[in-house]
C-alpha atoms as a PDB file:
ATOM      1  CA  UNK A   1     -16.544   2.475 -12.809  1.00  0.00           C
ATOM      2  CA  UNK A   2     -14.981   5.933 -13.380  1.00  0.00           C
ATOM      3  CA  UNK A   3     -13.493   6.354 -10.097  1.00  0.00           C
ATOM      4  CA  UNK A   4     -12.179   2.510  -8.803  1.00  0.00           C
ATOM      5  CA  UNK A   5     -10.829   2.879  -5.579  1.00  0.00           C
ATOM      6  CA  UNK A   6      -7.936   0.968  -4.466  1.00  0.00           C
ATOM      7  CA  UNK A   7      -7.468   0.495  -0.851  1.00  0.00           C
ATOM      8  CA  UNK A   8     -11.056   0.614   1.591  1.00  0.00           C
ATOM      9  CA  UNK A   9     -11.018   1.040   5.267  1.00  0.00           C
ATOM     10  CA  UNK A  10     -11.128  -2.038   7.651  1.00  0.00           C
ATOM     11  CA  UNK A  11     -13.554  -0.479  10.155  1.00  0.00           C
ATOM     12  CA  UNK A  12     -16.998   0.437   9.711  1.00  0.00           C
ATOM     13  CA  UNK A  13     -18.391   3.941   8.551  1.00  0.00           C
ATOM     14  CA  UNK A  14     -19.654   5.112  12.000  1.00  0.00           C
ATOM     15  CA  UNK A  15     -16.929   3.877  14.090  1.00  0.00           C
ATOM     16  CA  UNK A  16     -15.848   6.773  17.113  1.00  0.00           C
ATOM     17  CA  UNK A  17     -13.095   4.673  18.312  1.00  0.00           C
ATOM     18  CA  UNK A  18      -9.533   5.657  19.022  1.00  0.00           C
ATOM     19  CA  UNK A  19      -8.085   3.854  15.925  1.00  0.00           C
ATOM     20  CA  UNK A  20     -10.741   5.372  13.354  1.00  0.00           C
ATOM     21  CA  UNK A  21      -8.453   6.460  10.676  1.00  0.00           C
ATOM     22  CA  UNK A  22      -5.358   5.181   8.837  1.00  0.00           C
ATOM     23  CA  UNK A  23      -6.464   1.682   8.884  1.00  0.00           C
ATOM     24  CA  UNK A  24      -6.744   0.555   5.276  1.00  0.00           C
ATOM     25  CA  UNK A  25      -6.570  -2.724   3.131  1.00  0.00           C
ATOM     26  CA  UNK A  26      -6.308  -3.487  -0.996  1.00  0.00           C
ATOM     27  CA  UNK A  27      -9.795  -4.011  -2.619  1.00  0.00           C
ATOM     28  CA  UNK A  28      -7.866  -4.559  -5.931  1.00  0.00           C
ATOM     29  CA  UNK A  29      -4.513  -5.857  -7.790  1.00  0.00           C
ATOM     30  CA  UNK A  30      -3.675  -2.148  -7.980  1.00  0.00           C
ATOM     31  CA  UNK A  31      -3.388  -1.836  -4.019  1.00  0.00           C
ATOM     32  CA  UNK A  32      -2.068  -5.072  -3.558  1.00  0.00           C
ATOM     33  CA  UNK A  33       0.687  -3.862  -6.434  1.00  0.00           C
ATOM     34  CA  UNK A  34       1.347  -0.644  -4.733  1.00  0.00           C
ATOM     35  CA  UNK A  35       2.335  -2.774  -1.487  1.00  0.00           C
ATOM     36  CA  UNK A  36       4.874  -4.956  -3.262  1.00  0.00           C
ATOM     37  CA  UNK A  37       6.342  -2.477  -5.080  1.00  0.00           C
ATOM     38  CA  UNK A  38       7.119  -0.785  -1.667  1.00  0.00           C
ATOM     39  CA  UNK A  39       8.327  -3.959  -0.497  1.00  0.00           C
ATOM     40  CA  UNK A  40      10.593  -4.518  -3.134  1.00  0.00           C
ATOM     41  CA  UNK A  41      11.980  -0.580  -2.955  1.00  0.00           C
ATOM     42  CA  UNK A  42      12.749  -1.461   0.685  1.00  0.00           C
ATOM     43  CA  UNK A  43      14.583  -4.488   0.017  1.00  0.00           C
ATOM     44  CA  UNK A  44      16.195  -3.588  -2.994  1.00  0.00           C
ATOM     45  CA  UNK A  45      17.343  -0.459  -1.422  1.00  0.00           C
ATOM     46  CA  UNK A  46      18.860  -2.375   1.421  1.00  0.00           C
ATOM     47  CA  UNK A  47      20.656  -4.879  -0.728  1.00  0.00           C
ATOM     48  CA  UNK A  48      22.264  -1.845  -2.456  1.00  0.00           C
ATOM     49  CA  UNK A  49      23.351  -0.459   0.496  1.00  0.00           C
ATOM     50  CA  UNK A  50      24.560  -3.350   1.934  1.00  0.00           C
ATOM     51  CA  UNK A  51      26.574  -4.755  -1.784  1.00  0.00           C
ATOM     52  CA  UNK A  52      27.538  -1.487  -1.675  1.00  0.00           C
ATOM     53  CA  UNK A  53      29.330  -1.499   1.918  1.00  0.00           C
ATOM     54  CA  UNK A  54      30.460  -4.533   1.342  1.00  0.00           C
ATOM     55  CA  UNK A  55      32.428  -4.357  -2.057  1.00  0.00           C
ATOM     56  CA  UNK A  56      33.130  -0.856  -2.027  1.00  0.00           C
ATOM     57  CA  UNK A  57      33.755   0.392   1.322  1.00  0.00           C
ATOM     58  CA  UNK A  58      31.832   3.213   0.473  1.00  0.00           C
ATOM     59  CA  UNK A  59      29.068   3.269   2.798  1.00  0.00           C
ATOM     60  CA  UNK A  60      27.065   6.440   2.160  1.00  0.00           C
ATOM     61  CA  UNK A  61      26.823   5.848  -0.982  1.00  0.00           C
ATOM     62  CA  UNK A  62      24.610   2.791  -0.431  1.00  0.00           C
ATOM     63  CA  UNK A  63      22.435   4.639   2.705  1.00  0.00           C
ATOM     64  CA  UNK A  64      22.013   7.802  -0.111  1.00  0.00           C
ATOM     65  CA  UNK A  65      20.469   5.267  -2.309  1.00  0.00           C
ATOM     66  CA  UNK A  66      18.005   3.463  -0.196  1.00  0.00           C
ATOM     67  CA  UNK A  67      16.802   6.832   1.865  1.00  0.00           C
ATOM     68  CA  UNK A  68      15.995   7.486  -2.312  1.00  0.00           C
ATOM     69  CA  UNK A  69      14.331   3.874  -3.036  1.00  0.00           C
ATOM     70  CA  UNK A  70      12.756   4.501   0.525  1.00  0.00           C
ATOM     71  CA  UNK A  71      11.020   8.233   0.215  1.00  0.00           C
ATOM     72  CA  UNK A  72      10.041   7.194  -3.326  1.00  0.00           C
ATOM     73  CA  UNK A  73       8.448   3.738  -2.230  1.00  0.00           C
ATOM     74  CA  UNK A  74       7.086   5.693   0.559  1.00  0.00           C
ATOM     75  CA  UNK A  75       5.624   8.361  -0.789  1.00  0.00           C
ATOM     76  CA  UNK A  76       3.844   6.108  -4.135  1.00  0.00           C
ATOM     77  CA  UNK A  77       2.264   4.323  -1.232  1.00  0.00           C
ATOM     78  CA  UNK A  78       0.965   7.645   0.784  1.00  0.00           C
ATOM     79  CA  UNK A  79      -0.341   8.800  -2.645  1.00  0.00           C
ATOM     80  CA  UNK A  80      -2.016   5.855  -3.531  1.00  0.00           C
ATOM     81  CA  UNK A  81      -3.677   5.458  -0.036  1.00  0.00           C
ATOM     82  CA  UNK A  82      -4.997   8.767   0.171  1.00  0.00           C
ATOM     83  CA  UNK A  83      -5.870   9.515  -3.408  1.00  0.00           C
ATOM     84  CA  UNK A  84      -7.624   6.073  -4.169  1.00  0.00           C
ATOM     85  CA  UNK A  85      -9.258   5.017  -0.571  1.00  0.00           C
ATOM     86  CA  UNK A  86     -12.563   5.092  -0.322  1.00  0.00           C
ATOM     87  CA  UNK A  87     -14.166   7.519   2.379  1.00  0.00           C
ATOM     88  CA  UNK A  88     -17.387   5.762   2.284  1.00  0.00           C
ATOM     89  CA  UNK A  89     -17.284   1.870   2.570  1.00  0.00           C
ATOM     90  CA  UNK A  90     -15.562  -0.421   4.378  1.00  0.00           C
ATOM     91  CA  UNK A  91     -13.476  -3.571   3.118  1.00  0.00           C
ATOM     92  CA  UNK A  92     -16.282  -6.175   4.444  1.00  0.00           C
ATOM     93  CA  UNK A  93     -18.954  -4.089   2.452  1.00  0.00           C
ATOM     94  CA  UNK A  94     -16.816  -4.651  -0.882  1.00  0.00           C
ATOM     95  CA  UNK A  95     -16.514  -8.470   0.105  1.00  0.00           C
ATOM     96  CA  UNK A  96     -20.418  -8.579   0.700  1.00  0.00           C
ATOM     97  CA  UNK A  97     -21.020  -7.257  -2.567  1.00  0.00           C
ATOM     98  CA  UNK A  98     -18.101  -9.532  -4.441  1.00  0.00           C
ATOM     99  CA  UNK A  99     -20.144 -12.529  -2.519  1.00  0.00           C
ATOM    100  CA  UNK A 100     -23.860 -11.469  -3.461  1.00  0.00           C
ATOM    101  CA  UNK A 101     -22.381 -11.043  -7.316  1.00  0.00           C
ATOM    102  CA  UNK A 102     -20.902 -14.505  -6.901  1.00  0.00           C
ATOM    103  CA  UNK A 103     -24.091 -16.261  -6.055  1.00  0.00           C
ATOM    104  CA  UNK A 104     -26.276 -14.374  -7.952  1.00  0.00           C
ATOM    105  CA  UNK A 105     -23.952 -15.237 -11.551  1.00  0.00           C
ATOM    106  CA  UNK A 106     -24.283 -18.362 -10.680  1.00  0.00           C
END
């Protein structure tokens, strides 16, 4: 597959409801690795700041350095989302098909 998507939407292709866009979930360990390592930015950058208000006394040091683990976790998940989502199917579809391979290798 030359183009492997990532992350699919959770709502069906002809949806027209209010909450039609934005909703996406991980189709594959890439997604799923995305999320955690925006996790971990977000708690790493928090234990940072918070060591280093603790130990230091130096307070903006620590908030300087998780707004930087935070934009940068941030923004690797925005560019992941929208470059590797796929416009066209939905999550279920991709489970459908994962199923129908399942029972048909076996």
């Amino acid at each position: 597959m030359a183009n492997q998507y990532w992350f699919a939407r959770t709502l069906r292709a002809g949806y027209v409801g209010r909450d039609r866009y934005g909703k996406v979930m991980p189709i594959a360990w890439q997604g799923r690795a995305v999320i955690a390592g925006f996790v971990l930015a977000m708690l790493s950058g928090g234990l940072i700041m918070l060591l280093t208000g603790l130990y230091t006394r130096f307070f903006p040091l620590g908030m300087a350095i998780f707004v930087i683990l935070a934009i940068g976790g941030a923004g690797t998940f925005l560019w992941a989302v929208v470059t590797r989502s796929d416009p066209n199917k939905s999550r279920a579809e991709y489970l459908a098909e994962k199923q129908r391979a399942r029972s048909s290798g076996m």
